[in-house]
Every structure is written in C-alpha cells, then in structure tokens.
N, C-alpha and C. Protein backbone atom coordinates (compact mmCIF):
# COMPACT_ATOMS: atom_id res chain seq x y z
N UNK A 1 14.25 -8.80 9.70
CA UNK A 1 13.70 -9.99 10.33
C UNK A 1 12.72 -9.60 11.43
N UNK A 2 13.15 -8.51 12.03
CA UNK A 2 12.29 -8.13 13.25
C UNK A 2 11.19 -7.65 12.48
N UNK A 3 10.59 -6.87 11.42
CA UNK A 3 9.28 -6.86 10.78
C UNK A 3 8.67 -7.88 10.33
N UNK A 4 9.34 -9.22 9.97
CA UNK A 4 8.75 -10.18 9.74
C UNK A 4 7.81 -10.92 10.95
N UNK A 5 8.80 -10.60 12.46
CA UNK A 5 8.70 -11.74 13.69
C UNK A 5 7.16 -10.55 13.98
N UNK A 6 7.53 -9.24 13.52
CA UNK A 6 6.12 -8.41 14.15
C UNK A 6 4.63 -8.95 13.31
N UNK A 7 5.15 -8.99 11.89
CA UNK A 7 3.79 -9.05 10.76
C UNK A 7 3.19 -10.46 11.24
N UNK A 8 4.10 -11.39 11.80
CA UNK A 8 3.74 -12.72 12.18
C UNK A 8 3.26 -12.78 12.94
N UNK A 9 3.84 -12.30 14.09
CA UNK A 9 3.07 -12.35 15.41
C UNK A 9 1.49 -11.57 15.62
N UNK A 10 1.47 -10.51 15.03
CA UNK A 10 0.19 -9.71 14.50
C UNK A 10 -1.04 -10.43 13.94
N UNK A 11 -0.60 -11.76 13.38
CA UNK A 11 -1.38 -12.59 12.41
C UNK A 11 -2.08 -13.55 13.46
N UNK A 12 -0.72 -14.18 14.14
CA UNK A 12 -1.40 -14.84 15.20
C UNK A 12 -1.84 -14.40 16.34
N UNK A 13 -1.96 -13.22 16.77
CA UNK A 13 -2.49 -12.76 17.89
C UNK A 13 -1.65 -12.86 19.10
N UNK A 14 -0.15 -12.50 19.14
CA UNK A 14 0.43 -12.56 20.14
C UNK A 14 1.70 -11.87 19.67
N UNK A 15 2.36 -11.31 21.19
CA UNK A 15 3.21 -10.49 21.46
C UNK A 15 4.40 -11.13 20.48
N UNK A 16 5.43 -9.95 20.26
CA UNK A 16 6.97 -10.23 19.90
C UNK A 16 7.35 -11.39 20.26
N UNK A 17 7.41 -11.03 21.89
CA UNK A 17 8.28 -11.91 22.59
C UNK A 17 7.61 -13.39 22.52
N UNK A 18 6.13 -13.26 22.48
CA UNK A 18 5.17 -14.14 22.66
C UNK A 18 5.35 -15.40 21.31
N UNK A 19 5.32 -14.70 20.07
CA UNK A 19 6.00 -15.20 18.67
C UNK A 19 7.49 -16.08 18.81
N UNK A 20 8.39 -15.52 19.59
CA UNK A 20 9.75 -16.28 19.54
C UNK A 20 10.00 -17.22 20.39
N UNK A 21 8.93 -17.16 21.70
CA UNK A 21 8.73 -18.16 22.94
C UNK A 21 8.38 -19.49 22.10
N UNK A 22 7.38 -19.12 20.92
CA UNK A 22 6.54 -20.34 20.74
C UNK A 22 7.46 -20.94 19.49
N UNK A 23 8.29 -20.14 18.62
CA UNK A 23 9.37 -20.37 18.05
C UNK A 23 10.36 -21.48 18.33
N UNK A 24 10.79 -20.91 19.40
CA UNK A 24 11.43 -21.56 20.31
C UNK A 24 11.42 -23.30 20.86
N UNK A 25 10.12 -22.87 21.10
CA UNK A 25 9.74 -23.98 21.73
C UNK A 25 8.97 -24.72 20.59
N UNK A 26 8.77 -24.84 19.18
CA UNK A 26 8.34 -25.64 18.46
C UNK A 26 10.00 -26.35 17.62
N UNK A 27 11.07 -25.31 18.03
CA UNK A 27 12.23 -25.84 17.56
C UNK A 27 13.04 -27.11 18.29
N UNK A 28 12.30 -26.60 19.77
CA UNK A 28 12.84 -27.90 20.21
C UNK A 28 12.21 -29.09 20.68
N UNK A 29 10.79 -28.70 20.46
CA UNK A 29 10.13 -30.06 20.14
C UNK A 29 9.99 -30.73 18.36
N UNK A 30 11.08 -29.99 17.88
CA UNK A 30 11.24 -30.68 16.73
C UNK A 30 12.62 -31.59 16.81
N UNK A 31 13.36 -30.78 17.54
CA UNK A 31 14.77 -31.69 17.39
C UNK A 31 14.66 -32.60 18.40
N UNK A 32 13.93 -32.48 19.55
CA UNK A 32 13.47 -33.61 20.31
C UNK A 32 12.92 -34.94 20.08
N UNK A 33 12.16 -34.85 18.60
CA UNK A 33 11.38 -35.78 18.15
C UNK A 33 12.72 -36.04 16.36
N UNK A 34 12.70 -35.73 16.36
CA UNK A 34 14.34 -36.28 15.52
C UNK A 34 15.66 -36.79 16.45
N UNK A 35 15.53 -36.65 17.44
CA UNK A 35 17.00 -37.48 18.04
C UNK A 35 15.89 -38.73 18.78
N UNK A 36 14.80 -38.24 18.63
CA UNK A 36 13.92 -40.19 19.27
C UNK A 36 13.81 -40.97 17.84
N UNK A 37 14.02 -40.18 16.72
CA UNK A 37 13.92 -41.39 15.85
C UNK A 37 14.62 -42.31 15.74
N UNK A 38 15.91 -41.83 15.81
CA UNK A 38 16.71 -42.32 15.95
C UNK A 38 17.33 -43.26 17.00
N UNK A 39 16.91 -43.41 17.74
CA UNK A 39 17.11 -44.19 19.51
C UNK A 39 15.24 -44.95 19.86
N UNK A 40 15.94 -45.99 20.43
CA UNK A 40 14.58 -47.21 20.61
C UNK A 40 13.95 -46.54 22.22
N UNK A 41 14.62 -45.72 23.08
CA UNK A 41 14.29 -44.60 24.14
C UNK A 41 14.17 -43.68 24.16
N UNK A 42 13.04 -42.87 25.13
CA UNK A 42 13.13 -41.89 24.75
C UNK A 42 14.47 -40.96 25.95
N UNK A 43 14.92 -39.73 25.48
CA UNK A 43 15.22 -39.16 26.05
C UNK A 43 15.05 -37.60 26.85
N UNK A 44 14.61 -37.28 28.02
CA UNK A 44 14.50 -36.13 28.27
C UNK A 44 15.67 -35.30 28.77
C-alpha cells in the first residue's frame, strides 16, 4: 500500500505525508456531506 500512496503522490506532485493529509481530509468532507443529507441542518 505504501508503494501505491508513493506512485500516487508522485503523480500528483506532493509529499507522502502530503498524499494522506489530503486523503484524509477528502474522507471527511465526504462523510460530512452524507450525514447533511440526511438532516434538514447542517452540522459542524
């Protein structure tokens, strides 16, 4: 997996760590925007 997170990150032009930050953070602006579908508010 860690050659995958490198070949990836290589592609997009950013670090290891830089690859799993943005990982990261697209995971939880995904589940963020699936628990508002569900609710007429939003929640932070």
């Amino acid at each position: 997996m860690l050659k995958e997170l490198e070949m990836w990150a290589q592609q997009d032009f950013r670090s290891v760590n830089g690859q799993i930050e943005y990982l990261l953070s697209e995971a939880i602006k995904k589940q963020k925007r699936s628990k508002n579908k569900g609710t007429s508010s939003e929640m932070d």
